[in-house]
C-alpha atoms as a PDB file:
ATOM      1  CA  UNK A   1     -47.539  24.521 -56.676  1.00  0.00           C
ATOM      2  CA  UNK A   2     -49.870  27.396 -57.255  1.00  0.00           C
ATOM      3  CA  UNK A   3     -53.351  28.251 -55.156  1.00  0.00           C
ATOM      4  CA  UNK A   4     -56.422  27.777 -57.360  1.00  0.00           C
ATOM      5  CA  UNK A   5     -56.999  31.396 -58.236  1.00  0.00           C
ATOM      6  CA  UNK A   6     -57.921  31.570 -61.656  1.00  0.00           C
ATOM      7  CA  UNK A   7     -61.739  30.819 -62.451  1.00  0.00           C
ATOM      8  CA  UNK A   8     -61.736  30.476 -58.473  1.00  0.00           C
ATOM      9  CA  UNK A   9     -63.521  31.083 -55.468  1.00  0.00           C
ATOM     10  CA  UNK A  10     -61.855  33.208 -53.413  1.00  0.00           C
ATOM     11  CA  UNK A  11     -63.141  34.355 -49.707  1.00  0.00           C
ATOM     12  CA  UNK A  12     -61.281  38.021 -48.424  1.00  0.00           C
ATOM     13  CA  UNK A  13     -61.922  39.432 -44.921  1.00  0.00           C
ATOM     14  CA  UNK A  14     -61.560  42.969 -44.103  1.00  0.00           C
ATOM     15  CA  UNK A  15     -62.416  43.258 -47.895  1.00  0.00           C
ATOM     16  CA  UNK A  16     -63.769  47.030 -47.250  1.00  0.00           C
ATOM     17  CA  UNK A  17     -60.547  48.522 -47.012  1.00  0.00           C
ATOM     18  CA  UNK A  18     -57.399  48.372 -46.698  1.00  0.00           C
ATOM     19  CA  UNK A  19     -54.822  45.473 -48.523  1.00  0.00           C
ATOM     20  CA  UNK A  20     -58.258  43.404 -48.762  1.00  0.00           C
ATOM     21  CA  UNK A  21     -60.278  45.534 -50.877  1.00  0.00           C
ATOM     22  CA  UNK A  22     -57.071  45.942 -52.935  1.00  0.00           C
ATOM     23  CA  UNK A  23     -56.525  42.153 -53.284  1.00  0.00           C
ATOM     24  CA  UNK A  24     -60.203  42.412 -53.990  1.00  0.00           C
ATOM     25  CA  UNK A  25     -59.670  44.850 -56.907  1.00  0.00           C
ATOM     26  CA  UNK A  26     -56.458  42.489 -58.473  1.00  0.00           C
ATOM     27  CA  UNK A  27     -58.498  39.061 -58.303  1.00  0.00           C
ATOM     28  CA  UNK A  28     -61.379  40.563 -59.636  1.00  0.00           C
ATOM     29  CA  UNK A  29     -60.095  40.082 -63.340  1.00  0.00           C
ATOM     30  CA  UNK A  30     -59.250  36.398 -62.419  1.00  0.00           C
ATOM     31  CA  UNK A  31     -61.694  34.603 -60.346  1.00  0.00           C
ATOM     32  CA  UNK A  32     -65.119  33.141 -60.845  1.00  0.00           C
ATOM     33  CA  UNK A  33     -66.268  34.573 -57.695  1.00  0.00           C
ATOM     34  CA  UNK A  34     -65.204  36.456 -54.442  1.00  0.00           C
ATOM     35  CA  UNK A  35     -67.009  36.604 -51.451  1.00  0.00           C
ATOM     36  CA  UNK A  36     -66.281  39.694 -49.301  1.00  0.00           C
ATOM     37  CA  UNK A  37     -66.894  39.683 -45.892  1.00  0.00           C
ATOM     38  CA  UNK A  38     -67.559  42.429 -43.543  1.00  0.00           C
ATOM     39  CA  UNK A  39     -69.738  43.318 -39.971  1.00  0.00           C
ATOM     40  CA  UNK A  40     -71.185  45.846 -42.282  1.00  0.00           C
ATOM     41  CA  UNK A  41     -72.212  44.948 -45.435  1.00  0.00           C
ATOM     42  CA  UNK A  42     -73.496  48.552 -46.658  1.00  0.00           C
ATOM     43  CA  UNK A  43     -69.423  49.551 -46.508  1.00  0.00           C
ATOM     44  CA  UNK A  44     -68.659  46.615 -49.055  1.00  0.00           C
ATOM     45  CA  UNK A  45     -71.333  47.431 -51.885  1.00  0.00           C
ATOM     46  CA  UNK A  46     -69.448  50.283 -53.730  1.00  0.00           C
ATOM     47  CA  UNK A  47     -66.584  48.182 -53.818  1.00  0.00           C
ATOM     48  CA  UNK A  48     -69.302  45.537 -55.785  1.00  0.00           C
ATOM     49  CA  UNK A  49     -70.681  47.865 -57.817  1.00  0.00           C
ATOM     50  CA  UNK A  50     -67.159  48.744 -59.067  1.00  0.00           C
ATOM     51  CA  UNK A  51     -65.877  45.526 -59.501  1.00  0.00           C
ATOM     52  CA  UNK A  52     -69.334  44.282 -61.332  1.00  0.00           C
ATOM     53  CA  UNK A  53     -68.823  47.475 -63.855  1.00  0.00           C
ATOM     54  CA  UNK A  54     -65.152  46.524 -65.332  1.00  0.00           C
ATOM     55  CA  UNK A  55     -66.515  42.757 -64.840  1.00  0.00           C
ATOM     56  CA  UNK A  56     -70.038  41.967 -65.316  1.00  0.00           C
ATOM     57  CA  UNK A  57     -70.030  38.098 -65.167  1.00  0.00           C
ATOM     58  CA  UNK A  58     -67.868  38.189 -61.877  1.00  0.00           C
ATOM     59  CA  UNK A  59     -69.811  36.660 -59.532  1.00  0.00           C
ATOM     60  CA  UNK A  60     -69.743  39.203 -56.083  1.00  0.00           C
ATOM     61  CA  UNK A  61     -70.901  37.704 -53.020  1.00  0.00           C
ATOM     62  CA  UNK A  62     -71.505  39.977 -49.936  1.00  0.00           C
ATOM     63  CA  UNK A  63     -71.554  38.277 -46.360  1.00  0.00           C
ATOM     64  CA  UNK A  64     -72.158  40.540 -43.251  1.00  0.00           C
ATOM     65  CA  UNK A  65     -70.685  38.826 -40.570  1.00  0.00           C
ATOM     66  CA  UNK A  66     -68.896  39.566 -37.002  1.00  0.00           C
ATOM     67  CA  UNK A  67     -65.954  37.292 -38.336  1.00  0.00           C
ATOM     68  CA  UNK A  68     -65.221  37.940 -33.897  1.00  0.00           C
ATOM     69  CA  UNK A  69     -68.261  35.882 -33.126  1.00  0.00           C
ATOM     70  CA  UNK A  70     -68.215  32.298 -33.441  1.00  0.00           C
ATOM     71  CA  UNK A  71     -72.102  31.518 -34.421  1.00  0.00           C
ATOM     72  CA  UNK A  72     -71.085  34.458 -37.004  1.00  0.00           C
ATOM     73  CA  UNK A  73     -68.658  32.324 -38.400  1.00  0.00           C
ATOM     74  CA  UNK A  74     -70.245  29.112 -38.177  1.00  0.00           C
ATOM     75  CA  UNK A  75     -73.520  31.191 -39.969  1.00  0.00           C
ATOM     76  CA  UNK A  76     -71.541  32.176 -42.933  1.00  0.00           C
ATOM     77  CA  UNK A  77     -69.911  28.595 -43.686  1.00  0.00           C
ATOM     78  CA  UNK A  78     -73.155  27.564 -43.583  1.00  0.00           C
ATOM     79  CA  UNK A  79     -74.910  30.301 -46.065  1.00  0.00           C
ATOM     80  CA  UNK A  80     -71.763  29.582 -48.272  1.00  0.00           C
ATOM     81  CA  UNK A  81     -72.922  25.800 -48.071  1.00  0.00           C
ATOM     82  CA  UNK A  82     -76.751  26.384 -48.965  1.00  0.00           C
ATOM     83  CA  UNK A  83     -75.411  28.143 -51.880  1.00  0.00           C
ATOM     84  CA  UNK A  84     -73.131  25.565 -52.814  1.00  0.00           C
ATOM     85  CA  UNK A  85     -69.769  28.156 -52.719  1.00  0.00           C
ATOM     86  CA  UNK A  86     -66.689  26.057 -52.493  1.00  0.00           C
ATOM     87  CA  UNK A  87     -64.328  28.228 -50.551  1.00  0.00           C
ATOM     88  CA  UNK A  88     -60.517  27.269 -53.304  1.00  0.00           C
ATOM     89  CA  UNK A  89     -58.236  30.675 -51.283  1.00  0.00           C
ATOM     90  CA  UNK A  90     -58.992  31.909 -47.882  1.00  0.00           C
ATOM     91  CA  UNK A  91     -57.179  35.472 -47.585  1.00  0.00           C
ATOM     92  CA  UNK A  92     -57.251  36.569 -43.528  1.00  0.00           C
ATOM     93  CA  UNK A  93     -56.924  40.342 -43.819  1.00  0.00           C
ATOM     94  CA  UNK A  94     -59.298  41.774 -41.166  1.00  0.00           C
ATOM     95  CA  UNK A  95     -57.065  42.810 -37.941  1.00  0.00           C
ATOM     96  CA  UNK A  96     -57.239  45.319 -34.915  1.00  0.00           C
ATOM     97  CA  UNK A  97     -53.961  47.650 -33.874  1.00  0.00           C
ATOM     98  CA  UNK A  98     -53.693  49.344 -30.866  1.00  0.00           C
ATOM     99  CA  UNK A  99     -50.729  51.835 -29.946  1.00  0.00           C
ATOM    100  CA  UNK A 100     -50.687  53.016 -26.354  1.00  0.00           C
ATOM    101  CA  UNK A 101     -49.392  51.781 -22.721  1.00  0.00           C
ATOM    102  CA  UNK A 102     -50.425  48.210 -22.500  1.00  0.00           C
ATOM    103  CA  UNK A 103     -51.817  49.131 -18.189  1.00  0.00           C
ATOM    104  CA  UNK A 104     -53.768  51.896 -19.369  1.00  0.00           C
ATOM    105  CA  UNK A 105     -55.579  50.379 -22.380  1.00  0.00           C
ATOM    106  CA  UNK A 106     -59.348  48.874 -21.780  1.00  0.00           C
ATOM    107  CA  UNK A 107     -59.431  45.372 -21.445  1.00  0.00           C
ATOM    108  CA  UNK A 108     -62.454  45.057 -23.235  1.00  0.00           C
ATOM    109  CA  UNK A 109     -60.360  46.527 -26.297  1.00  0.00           C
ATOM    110  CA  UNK A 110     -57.773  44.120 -26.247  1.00  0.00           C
ATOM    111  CA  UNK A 111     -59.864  41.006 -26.067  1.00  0.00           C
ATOM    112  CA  UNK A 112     -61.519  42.601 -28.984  1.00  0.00           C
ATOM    113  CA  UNK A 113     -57.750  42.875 -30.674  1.00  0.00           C
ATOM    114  CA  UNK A 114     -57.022  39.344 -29.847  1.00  0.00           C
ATOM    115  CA  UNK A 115     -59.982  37.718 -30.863  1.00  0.00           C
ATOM    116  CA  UNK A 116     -59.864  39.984 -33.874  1.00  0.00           C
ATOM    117  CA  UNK A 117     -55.923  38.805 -34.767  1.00  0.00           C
ATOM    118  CA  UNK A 118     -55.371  35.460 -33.335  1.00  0.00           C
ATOM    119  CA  UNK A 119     -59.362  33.609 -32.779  1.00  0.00           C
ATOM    120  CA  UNK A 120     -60.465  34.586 -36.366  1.00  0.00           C
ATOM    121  CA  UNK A 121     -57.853  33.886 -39.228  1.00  0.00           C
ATOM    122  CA  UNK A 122     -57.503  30.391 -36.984  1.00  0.00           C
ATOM    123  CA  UNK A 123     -61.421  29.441 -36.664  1.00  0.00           C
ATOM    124  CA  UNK A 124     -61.571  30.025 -40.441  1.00  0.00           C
ATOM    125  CA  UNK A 125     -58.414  28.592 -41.347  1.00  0.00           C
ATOM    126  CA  UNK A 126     -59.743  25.598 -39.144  1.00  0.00           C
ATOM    127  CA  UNK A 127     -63.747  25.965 -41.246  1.00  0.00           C
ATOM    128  CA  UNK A 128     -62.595  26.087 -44.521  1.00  0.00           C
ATOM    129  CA  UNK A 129     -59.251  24.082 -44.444  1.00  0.00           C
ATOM    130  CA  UNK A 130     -60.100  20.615 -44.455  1.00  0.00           C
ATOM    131  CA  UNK A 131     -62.490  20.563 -47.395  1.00  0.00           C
ATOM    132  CA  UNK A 132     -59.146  22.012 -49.343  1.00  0.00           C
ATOM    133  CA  UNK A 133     -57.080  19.523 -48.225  1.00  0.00           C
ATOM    134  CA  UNK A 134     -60.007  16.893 -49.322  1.00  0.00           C
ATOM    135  CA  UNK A 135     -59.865  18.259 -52.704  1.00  0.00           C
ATOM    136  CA  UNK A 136     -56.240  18.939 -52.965  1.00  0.00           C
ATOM    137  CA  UNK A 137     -55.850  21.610 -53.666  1.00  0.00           C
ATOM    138  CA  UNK A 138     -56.516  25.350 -51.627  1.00  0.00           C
ATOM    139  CA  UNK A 139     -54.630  28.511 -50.529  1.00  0.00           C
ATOM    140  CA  UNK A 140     -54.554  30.220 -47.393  1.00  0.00           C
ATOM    141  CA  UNK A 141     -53.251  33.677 -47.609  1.00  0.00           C
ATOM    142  CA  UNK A 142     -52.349  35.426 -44.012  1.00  0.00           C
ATOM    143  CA  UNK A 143     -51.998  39.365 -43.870  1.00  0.00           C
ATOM    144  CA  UNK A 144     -49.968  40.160 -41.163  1.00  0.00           C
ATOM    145  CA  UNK A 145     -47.181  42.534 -39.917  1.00  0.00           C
ATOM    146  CA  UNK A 146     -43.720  42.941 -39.585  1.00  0.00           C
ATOM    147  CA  UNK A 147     -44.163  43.580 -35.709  1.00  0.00           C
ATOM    148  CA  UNK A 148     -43.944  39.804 -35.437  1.00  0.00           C
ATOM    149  CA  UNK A 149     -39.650  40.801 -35.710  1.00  0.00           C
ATOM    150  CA  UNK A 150     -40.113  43.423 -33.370  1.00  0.00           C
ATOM    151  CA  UNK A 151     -39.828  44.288 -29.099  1.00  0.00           C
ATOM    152  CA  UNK A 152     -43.068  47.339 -29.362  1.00  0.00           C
ATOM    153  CA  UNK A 153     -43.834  49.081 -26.376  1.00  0.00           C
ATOM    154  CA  UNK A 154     -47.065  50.871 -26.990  1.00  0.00           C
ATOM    155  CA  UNK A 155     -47.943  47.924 -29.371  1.00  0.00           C
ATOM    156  CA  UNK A 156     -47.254  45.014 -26.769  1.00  0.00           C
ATOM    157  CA  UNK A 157     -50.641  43.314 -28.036  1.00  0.00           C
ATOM    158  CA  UNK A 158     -50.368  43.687 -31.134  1.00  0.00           C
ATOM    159  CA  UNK A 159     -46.868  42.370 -31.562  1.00  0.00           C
ATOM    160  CA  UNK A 160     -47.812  39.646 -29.779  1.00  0.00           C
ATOM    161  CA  UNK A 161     -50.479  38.865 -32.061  1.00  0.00           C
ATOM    162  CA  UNK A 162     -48.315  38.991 -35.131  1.00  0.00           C
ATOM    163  CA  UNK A 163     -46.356  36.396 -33.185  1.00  0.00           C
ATOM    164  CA  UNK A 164     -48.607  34.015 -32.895  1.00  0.00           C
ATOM    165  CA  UNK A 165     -49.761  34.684 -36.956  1.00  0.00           C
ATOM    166  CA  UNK A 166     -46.081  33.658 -37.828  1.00  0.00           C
ATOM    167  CA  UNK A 167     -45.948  30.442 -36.188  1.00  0.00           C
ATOM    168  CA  UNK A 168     -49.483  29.716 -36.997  1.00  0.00           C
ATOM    169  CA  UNK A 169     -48.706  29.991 -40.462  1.00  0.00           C
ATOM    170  CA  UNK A 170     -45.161  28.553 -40.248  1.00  0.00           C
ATOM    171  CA  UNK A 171     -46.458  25.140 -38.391  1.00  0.00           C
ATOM    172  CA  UNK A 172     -49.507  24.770 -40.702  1.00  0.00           C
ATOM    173  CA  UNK A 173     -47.683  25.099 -43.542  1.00  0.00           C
ATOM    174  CA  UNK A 174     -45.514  22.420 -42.989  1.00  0.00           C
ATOM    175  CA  UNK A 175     -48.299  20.052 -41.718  1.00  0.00           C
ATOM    176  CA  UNK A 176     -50.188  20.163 -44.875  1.00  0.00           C
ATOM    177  CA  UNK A 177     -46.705  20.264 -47.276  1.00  0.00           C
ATOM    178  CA  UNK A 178     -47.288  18.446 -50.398  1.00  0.00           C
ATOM    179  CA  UNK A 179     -51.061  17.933 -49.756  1.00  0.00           C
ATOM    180  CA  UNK A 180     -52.444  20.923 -52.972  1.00  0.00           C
ATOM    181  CA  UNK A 181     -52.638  23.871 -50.163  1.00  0.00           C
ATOM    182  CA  UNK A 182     -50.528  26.638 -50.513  1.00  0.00           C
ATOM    183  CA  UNK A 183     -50.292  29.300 -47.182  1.00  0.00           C
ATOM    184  CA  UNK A 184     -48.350  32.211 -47.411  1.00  0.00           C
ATOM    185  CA  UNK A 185     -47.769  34.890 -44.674  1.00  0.00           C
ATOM    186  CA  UNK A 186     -47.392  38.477 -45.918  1.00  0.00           C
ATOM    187  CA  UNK A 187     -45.646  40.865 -43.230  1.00  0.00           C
ATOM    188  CA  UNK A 188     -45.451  44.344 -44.504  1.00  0.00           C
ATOM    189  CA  UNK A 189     -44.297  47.355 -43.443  1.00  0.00           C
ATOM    190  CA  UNK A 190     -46.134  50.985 -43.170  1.00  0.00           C
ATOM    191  CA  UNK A 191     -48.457  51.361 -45.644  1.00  0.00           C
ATOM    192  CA  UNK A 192     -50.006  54.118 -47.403  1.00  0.00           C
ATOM    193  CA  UNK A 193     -53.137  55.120 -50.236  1.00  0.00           C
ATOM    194  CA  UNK A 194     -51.718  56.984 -53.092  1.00  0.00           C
ATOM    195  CA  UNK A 195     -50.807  60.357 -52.144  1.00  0.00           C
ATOM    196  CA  UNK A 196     -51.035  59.911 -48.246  1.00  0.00           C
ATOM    197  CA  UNK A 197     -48.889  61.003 -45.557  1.00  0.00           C
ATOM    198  CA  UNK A 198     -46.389  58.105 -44.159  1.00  0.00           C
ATOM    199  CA  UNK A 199     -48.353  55.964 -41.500  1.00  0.00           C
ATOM    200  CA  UNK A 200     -46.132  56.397 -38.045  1.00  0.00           C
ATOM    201  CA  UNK A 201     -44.489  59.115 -36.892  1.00  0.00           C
ATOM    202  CA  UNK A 202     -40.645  59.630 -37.944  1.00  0.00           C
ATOM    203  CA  UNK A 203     -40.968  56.511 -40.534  1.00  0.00           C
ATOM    204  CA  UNK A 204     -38.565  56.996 -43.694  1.00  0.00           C
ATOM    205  CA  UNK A 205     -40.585  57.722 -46.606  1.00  0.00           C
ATOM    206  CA  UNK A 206     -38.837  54.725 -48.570  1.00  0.00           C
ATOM    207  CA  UNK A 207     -40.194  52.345 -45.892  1.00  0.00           C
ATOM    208  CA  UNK A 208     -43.598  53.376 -47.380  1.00  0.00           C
ATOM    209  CA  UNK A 209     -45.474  51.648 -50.255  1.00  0.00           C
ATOM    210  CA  UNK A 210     -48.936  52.046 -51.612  1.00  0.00           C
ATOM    211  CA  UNK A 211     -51.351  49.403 -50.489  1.00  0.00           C
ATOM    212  CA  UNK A 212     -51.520  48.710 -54.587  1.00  0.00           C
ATOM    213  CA  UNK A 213     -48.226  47.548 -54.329  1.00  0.00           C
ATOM    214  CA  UNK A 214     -48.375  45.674 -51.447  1.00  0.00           C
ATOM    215  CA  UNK A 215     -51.181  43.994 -52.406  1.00  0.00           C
ATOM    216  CA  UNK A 216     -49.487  43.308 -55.746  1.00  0.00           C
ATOM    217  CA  UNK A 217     -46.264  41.765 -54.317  1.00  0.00           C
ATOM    218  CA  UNK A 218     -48.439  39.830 -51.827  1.00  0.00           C
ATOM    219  CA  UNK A 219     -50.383  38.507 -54.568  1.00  0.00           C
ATOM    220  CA  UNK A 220     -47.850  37.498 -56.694  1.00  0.00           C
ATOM    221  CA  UNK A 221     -45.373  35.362 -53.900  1.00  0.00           C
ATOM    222  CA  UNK A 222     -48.576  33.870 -52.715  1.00  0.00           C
ATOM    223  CA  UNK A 223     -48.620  32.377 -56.426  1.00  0.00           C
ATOM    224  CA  UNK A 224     -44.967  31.460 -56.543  1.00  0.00           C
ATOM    225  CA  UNK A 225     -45.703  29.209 -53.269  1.00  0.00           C
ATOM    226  CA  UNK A 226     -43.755  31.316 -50.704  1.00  0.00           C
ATOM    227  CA  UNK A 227     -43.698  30.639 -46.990  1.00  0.00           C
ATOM    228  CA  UNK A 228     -42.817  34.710 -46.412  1.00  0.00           C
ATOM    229  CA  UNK A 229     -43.306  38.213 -48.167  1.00  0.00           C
ATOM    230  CA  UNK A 230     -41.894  41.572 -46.482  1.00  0.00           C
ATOM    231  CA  UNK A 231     -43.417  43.715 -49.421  1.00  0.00           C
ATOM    232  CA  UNK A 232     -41.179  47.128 -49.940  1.00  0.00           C
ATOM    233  CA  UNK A 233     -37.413  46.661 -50.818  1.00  0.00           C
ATOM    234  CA  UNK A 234     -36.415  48.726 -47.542  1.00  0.00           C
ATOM    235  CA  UNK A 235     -38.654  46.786 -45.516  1.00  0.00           C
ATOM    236  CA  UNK A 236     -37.494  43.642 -46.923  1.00  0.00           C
ATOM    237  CA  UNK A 237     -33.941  44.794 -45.684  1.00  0.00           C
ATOM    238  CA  UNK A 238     -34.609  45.654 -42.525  1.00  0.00           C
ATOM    239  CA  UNK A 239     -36.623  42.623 -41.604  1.00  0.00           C
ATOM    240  CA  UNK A 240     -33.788  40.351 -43.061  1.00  0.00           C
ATOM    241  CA  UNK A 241     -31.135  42.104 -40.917  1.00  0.00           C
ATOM    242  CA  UNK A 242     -33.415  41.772 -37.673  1.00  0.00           C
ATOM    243  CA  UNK A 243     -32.942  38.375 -36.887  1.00  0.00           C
ATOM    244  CA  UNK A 244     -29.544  38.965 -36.736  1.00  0.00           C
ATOM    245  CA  UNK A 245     -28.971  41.530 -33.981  1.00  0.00           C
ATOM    246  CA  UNK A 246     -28.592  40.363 -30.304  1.00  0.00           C
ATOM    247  CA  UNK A 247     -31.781  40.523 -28.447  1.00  0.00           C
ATOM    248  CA  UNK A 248     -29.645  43.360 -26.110  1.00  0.00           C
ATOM    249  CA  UNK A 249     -30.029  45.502 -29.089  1.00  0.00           C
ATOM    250  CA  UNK A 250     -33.756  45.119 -30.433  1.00  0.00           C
ATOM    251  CA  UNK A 251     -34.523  45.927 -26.261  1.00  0.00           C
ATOM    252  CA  UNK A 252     -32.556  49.286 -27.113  1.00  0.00           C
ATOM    253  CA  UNK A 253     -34.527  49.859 -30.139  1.00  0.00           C
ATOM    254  CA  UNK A 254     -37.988  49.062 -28.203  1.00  0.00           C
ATOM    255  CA  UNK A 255     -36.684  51.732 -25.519  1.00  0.00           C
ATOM    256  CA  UNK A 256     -36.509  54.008 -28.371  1.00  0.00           C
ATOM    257  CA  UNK A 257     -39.952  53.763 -29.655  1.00  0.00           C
ATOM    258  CA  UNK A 258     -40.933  53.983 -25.934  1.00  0.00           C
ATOM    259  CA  UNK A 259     -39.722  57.233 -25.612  1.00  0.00           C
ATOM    260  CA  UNK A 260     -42.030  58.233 -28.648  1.00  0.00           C
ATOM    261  CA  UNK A 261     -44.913  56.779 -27.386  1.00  0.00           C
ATOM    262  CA  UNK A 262     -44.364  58.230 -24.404  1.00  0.00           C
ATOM    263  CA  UNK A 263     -44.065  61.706 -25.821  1.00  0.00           C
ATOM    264  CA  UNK A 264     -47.367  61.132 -27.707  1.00  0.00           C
ATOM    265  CA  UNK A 265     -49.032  60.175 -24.589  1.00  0.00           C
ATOM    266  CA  UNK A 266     -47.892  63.373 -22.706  1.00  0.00           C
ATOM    267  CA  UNK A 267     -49.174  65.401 -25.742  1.00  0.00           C
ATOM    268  CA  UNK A 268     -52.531  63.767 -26.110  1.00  0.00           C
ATOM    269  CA  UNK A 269     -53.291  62.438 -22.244  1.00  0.00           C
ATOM    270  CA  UNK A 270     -56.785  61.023 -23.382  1.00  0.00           C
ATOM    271  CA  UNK A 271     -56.705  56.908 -24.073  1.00  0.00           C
ATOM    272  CA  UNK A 272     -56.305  55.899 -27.849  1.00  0.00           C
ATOM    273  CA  UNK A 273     -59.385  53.207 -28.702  1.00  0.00           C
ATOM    274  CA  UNK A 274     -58.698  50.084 -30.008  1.00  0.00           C
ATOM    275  CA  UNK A 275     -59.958  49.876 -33.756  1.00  0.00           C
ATOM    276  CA  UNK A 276     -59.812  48.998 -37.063  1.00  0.00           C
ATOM    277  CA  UNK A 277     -56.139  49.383 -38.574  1.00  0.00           C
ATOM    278  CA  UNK A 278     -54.564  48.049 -41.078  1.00  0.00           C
ATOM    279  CA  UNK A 279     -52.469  45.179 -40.316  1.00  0.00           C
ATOM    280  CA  UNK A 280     -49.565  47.026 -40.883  1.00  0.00           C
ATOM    281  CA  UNK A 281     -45.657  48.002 -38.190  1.00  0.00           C
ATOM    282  CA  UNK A 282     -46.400  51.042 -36.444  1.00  0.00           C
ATOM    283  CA  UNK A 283     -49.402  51.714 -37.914  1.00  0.00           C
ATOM    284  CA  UNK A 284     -52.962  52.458 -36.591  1.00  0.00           C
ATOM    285  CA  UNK A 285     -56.278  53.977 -37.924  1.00  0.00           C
ATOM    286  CA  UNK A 286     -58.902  53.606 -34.682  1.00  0.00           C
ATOM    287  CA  UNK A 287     -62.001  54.368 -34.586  1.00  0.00           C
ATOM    288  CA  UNK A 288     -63.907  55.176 -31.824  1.00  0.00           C
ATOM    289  CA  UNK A 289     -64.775  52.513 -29.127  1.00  0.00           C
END
């Protein structure tokens, strides 16, 4: 079973950056129309104008929305609606990191995270799922991390976050088996732009892939049906291996990274923000608060 891509609708969140504006950039070629979605709609129209220049009868739609505010959400379902859009692939790429002592971070900041990580891809997974499954046929494609494997001190929030993605779209999956709807998870490691220094501190160089290639490898598992991607052969590895070590020994590992967070704290005593980062292990790109 493959999700309705091709001469498609396709929604992408987080599309101004990031995996999603490179998911953007693949699906452009294939789909009738995309919708991207962003709380600032001025930082998605070069991304339009590019796409409508190698495609002119690709049909861009731009949708400024707080995807963290509910009547947002239930505003832009409803615009979608008046224009008679028929949502065929969801892709849930817009998510908040955080790296820093989980006592000394704002609270404010980390409801943002979760509402950011866990409320949003499941209200619109919740909006836009039910008219798939009254079709038959959909896709829902999650971007998450591969923090959901991890113990990360200095990321407590955010691997719990990437927790709750991998049993969301582990259970869901399974309810709507054999019903037309594909959902795939895609957990990736660090993550890079072409020519840019490794994300994380002390992170092997081979752990790194281009957010091209990610998006690439997500793309194409997501059309093959797959439950689970970790994009990046060395990733892929190490995420395999994980589930077999004793708890005993991902608690040393977490000590570890501790001690590095630690070190960054005592070298840079101001608080880190929550922001926007890309959904990707040990990774963070804030902006301010």
């Amino acid at each position: 079973m493959r999700p309705p891509i091709d001469q498609g609708t396709v929604l992408i969140t987080g599309a101004s950056e990031g995996i999603g504006r490179e998911l953007a950039r693949l699906l452009s070629r294939r789909v009738r129309t995309l919708v991207l979605v962003d709380r600032d709609v001025e930082r998605l129209k070069p991304l339009r104008e590019e796409l409508l220049s190698l495609y002119p009868t690709l049909g861009v739609l731009l949708e400024q929305c707080d995807v963290r505010e509910s009547r947002d959400i239930d505003a832009l379902v409803a615009s979608l609606e008046s224009h008679f859009v028929r949502v065929d692939v969801l892709v849930n790429t817009a998510a908040l990191g955080h790296q820093g002592l989980y006592a000394e971070a704002r609270w404010g900041g980390l409801e943002e995270l979760l509402r950011a990580n866990v409320w949003v891809p499941a209200l619109l997974t919740h909006r836009l799922l039910a008219p798939m499954l009254e079709r038959g046929r959909g896709g829902v494609l999650n971007i998450g991390s591969g923090a959901a494997q991890l113990f990360l001190p200095g990321s407590t929030m955010f691997a719990a976050t990437q927790r709750f993605l991998d049993g969301f779209t582990e259970s869901l999956r399974l309810e709507v088996e054999g019903r037309g709807v594909v959902i795939t998870r895609v957990a990736p490691g660090p993550l890079g732009d072409a020519g840019a220094q490794a994300v994380g501190a002390g992170v092997a160089p081979f752990f790194q892939i281009s957010l091209e290639h990610c998006a690439r490898v997500a793309l194409a598992a997501f059309e093959r049906g797959e439950a689970l991607v970790y994009p990046g052969w060395g990733h892929r590895w190490v995420m395999r291996l994980l589930p077999l070590l004793p708890r005993m020994v991902k608690r040393a590992l977490g000590r570890l990274a501790l001690r590095g967070v630690r070190r960054e704290a005592l070298a840079a005593p101001e608080a880190l923000p929550v922001g926007l980062a890309s959904p990707v292990l040990l990774a963070r790109e804030p902006t301010p608060a």
